[in-house]
Protein backbone atom coordinates (compact mmCIF):
# COMPACT_ATOMS: atom_id res chain seq x y z
CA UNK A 1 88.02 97.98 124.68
CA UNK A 2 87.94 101.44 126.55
CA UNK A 3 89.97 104.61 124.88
CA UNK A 4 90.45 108.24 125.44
CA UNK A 5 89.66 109.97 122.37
CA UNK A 6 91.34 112.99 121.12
CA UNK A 7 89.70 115.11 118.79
CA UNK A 8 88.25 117.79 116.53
CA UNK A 9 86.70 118.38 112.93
CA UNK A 10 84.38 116.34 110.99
CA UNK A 11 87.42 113.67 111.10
CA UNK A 12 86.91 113.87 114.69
CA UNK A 13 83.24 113.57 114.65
CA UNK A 14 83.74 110.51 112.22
CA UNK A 15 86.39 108.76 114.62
CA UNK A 16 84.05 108.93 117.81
CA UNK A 17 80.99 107.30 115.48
CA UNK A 18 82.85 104.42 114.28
CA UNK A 19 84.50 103.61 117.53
CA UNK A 20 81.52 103.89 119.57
CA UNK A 21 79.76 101.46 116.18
CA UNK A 22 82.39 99.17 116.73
CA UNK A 23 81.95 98.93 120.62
CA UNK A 24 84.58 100.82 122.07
CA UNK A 25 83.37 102.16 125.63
CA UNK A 26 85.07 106.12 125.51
CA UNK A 27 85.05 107.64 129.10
CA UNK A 28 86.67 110.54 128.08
CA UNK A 29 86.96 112.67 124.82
CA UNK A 30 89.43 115.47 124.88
CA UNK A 31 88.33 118.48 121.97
CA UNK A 32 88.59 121.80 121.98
CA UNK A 33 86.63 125.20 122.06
CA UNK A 34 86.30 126.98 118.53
CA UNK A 35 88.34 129.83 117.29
CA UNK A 36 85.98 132.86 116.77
CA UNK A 37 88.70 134.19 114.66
CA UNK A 38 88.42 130.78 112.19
CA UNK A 39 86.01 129.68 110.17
CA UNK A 40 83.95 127.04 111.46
CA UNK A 41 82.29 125.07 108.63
CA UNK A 42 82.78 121.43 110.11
CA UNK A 43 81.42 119.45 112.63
CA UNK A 44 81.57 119.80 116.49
CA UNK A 45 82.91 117.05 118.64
CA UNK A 46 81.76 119.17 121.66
CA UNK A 47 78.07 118.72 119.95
CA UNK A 48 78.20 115.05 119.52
CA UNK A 49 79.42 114.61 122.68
CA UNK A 50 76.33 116.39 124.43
CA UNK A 51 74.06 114.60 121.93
CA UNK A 52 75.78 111.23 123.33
CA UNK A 53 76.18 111.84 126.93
CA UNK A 54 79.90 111.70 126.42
CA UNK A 55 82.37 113.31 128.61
CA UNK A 56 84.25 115.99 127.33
CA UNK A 57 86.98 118.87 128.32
CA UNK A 58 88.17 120.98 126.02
CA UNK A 59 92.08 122.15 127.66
CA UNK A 60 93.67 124.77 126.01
CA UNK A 61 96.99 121.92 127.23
CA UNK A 62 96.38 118.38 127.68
CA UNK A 63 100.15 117.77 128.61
CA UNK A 64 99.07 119.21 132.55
CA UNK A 65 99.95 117.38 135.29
CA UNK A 66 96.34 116.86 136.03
CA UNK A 67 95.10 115.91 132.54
CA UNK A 68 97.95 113.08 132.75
CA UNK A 69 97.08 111.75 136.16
CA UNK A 70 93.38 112.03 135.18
CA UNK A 71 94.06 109.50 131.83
CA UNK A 72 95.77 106.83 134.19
CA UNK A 73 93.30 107.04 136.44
CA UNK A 74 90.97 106.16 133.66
CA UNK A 75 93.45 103.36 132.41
CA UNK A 76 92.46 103.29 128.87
CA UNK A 77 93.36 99.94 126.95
CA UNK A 78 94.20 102.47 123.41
CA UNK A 79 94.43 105.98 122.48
CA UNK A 80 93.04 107.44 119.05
CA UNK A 81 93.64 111.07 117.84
CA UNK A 82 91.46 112.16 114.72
CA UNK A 83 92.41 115.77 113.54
CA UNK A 84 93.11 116.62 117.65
CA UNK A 85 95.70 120.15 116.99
CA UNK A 86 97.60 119.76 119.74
CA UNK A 87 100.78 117.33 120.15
CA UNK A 88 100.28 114.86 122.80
CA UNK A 89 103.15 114.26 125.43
CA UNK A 90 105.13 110.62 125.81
CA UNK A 91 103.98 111.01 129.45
CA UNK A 92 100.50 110.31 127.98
CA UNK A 93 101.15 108.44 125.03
CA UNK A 94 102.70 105.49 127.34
CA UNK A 95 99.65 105.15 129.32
CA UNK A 96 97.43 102.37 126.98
CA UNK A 97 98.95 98.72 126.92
CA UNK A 98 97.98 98.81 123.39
CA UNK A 99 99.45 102.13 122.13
CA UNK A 100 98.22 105.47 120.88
CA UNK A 101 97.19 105.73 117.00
CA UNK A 102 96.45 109.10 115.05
CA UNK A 103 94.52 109.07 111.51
CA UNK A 104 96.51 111.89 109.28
CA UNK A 105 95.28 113.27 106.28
CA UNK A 106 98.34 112.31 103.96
CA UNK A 107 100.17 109.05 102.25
CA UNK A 108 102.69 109.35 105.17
CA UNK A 109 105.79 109.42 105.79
CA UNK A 110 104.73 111.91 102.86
CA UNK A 111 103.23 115.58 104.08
CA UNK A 112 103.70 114.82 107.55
CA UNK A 113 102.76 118.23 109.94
CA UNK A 114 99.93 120.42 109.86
CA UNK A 115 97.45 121.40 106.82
CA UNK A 116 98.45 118.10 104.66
CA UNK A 117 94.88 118.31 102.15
CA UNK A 118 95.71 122.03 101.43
CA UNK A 119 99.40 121.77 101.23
CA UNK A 120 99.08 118.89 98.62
CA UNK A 121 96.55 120.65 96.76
CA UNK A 122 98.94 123.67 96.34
CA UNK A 123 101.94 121.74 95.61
CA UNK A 124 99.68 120.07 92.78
CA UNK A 125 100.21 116.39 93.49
CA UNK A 126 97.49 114.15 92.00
CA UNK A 127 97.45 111.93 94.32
CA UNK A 128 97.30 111.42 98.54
CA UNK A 129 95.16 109.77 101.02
CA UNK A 130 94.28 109.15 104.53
CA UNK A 131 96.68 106.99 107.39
CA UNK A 132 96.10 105.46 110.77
CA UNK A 133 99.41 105.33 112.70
CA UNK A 134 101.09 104.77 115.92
CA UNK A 135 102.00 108.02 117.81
CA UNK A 136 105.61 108.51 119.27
CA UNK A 137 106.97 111.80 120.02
CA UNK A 138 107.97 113.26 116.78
CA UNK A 139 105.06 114.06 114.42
CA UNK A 140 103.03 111.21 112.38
CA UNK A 141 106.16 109.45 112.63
CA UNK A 142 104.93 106.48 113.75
CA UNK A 143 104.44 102.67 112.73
CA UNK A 144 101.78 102.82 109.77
CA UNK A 145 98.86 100.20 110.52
CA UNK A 146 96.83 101.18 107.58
CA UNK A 147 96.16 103.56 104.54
CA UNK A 148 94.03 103.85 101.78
CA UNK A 149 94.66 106.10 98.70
CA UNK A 150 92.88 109.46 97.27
CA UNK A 151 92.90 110.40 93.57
CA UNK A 152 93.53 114.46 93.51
CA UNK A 153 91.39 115.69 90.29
CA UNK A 154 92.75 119.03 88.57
CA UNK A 155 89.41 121.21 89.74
CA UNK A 156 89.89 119.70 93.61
CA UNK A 157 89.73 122.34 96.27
CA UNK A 158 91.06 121.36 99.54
CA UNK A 159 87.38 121.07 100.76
CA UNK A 160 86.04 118.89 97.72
CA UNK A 161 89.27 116.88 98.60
CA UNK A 162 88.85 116.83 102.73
CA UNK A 163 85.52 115.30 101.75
CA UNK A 164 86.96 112.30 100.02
CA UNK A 165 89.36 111.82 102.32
CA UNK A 166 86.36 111.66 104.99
CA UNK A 167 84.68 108.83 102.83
CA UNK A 168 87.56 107.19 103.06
CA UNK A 169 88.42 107.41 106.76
CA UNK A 170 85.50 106.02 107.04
CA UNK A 171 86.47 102.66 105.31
CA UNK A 172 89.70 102.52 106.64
CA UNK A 173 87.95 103.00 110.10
CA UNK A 174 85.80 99.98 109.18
CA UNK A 175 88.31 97.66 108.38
CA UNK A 176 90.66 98.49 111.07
CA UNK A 177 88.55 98.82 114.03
CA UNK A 178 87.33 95.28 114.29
CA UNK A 179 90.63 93.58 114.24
CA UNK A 180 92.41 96.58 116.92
CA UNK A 181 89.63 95.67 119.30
CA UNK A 182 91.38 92.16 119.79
CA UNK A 183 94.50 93.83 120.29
CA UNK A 184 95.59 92.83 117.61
CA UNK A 185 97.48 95.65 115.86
CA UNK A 186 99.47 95.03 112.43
CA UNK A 187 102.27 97.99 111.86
CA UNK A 188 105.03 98.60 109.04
CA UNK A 189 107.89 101.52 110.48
CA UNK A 190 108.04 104.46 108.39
CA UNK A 191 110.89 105.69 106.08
CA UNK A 192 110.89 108.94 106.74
CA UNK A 193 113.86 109.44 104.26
CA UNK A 194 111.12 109.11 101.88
CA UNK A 195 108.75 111.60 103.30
CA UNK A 196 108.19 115.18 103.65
CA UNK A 197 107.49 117.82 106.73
CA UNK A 198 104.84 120.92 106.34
CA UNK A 199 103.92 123.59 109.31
CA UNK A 200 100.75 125.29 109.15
CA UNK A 201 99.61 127.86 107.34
CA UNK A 202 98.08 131.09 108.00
CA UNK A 203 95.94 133.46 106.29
CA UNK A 204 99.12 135.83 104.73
CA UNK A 205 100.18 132.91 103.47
CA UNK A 206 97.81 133.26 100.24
CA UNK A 207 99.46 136.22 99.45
CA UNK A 208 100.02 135.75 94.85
CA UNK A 209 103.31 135.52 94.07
CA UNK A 210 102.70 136.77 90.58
CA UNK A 211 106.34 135.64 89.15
CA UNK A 212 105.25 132.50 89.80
CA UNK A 213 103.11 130.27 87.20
CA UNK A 214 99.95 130.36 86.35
CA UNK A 215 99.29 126.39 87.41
CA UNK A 216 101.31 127.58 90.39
CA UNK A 217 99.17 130.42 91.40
CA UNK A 218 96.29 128.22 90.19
CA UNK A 219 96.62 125.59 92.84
CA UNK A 220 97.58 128.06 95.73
CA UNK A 221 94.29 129.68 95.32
CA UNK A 222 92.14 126.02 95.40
CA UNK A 223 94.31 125.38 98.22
CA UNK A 224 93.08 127.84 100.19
CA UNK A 225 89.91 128.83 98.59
CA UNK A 226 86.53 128.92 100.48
CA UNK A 227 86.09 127.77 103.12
CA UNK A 228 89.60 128.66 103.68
CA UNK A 229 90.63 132.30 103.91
CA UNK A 230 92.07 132.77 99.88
CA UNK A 231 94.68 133.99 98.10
CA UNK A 232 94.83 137.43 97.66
CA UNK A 233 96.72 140.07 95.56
CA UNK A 234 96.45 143.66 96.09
CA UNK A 235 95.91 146.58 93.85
CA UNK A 236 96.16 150.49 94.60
CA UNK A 237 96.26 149.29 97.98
CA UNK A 238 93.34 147.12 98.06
CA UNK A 239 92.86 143.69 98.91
CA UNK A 240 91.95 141.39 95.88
CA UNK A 241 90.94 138.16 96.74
CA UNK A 242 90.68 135.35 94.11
CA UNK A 243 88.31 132.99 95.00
CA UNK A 244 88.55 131.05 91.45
CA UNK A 245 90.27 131.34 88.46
CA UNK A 246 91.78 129.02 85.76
CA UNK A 247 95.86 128.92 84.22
CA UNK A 248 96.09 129.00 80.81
CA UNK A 249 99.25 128.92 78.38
CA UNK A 250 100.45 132.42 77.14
CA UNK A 251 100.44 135.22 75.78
CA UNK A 252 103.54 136.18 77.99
CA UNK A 253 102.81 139.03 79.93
CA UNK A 254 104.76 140.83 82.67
CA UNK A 255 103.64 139.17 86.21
CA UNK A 256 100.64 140.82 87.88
CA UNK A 257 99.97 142.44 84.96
CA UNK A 258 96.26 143.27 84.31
CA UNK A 259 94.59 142.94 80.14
CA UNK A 260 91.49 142.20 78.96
CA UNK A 261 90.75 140.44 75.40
CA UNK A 262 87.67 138.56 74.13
CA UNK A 263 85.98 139.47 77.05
CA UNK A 264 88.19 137.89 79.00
CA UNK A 265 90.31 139.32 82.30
CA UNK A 266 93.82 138.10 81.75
CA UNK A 267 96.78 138.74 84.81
CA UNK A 268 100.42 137.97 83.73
CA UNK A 269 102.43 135.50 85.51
CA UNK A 270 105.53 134.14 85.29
CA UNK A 271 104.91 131.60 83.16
CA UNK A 272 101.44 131.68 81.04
CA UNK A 273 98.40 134.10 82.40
CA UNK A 274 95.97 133.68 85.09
CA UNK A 275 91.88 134.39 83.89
CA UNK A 276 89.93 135.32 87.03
CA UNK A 277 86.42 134.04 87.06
CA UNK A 278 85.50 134.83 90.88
CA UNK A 279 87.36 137.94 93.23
CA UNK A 280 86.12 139.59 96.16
CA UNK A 281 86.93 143.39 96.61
CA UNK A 282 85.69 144.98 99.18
CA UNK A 283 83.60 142.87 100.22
CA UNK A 284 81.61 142.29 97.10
CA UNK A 285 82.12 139.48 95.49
CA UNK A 286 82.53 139.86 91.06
CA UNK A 287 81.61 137.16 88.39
CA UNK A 288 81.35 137.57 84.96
CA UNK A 289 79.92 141.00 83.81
CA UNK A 290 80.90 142.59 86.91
CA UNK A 291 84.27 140.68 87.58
CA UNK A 292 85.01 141.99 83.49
CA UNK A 293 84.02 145.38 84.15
CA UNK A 294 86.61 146.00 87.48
CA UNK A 295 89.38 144.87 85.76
CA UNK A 296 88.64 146.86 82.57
CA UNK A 297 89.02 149.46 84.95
CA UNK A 298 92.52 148.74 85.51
CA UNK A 299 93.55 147.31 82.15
CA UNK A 300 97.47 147.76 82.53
CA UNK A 301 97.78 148.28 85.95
CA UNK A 302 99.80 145.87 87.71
CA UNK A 303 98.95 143.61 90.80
CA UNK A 304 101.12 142.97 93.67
């Protein structure tokens, strides 16, 4: 069965293996050129592709007029998108006889939209997964063909949980493959009623809301905690980022509000304290000893 494949990530590098494992011929792969302002921890698609003698553009639109014309002159039998950023247009999505199919990183119609392992890491659900479903227009709306299920653990970070998630693709890509090759494609319609919608995030959106709680605060900052940019607070004008810390139950203490006891760093929240065990000022990055002896420094002071 011949495909166009869109995308990017190590979920992209995964899709490309186990379609090419399976025996799908891919003329085409569509990716895209790294941010230099982002992080880039994951895999390259653009890599495997020159490793595999795959072809490859990297458009900064595939929606163009020539991008379209140059898919239907391919005449794929399927589309797959794995972690491609960029919506695809109905012009192209009607192209394959057999449909177009994206693999999201949520228990749709549940944290459909962009950033789905940090947002449900931050909105502290203990539980998500991974989805392969039918593109139409409107976002991971489509007809479910298959999902499997994640367990979220309390001390996940959104990278400890993109890595499960990854495992699992993997097995869902493995049972699903084989049987799509035949064109034969099993779907159940969504209830979005039932769902939810999340846009992307960017780095300012890690800024502490200290009136929040600490579990709240708490799962913002393994949301978006390395390899992601943090969550920050900032005192006498500097940036504090908090690269770990841990809730804990009372004393109540006015929120953002710096005290140390038993050797411990404590910051006031709106509900219980927060007890910072990794920041980054500066530059520097504090731990124990060091991380105790800043915020003795500024025992009473109050974070923003």
């Amino acid at each position: 069965m011949k495909t166009i494949v869109f995308a990017y990530h190590n979920l992209g590098v995964i899709g490309i293996t186990k379609l090419l494992a399976h025996g799908y011929t891919i003329p085409l792969v569509f990716t895209h050129e790294d941010n230099p302002h982002e992080n880039v921890w994951f895999g390259s698609v653009k890599e495997l592709c020159t490793r595999l003698s795959l072809d490859f553009v990297t458009p900064v639109d595939p929606n163009t007029a020539a991008g379209i014309e140059r898919i239907r002159g391919i005449a794929p039998d399927i589309i797959f998108s794995f972690f491609y950023r960029s919506m695809i247009s109905k012009d192209i999505l009607s192209i394959p006889p057999y449909g177009a199919y994206n693999l999201h990183g949520s228990l749709l119609p549940k944290y459909r939209g962009r950033c789905p392992v940090n947002w449900v890491i931050i909105k502290g659900e203990k539980e998500t997964g991974i989805t392969l479903h039918e593109m139409v227009e409107k976002p991971d709306a489509g007809a479910i063909v298959a999902q499997r299920r994640i367990v979220i653990e309390g001390a996940d970070t959104a990278l400890t949980l993109f890595h499960k998630i990854e495992a699992e693709a993997e097995k869902l890509l493995d049972e699903c493959l084989p049987e799509m090759y035949t064109g034969i494609i099993r779907k159940v319609s969504q209830d979005l009623s039932k769902g939810s919608y999340y846009g992307g995030r960017k780095p300012e959106d890690g800024r502490i809301a200290w009136h929040r709680s600490a579990r709240e605060i708490y799962n913002l900052i393994r949301g978006v905690t390395r390899p992601y940019p943090g969550a920050f607070g900032h005192l006498e004008g500097q940036k504090i980022l908090f690269w770990w810390a841990v809730p804990q139950e009372g004393p109540d203490k006015v929120p953002g509000t710096i005290s140390v006891a038993d050797d411990r760093a404590m910051i006031g929240t709106g509900d219980g304290v927060l007890l910072p065990l990794e920041i980054e000022v500066n530059g520097r990055v504090l731990k124990d000893k060091d991380l105790l002896s800043f915020f003795k420094k500024h025992e009473g002071e109050g974070l923003q």
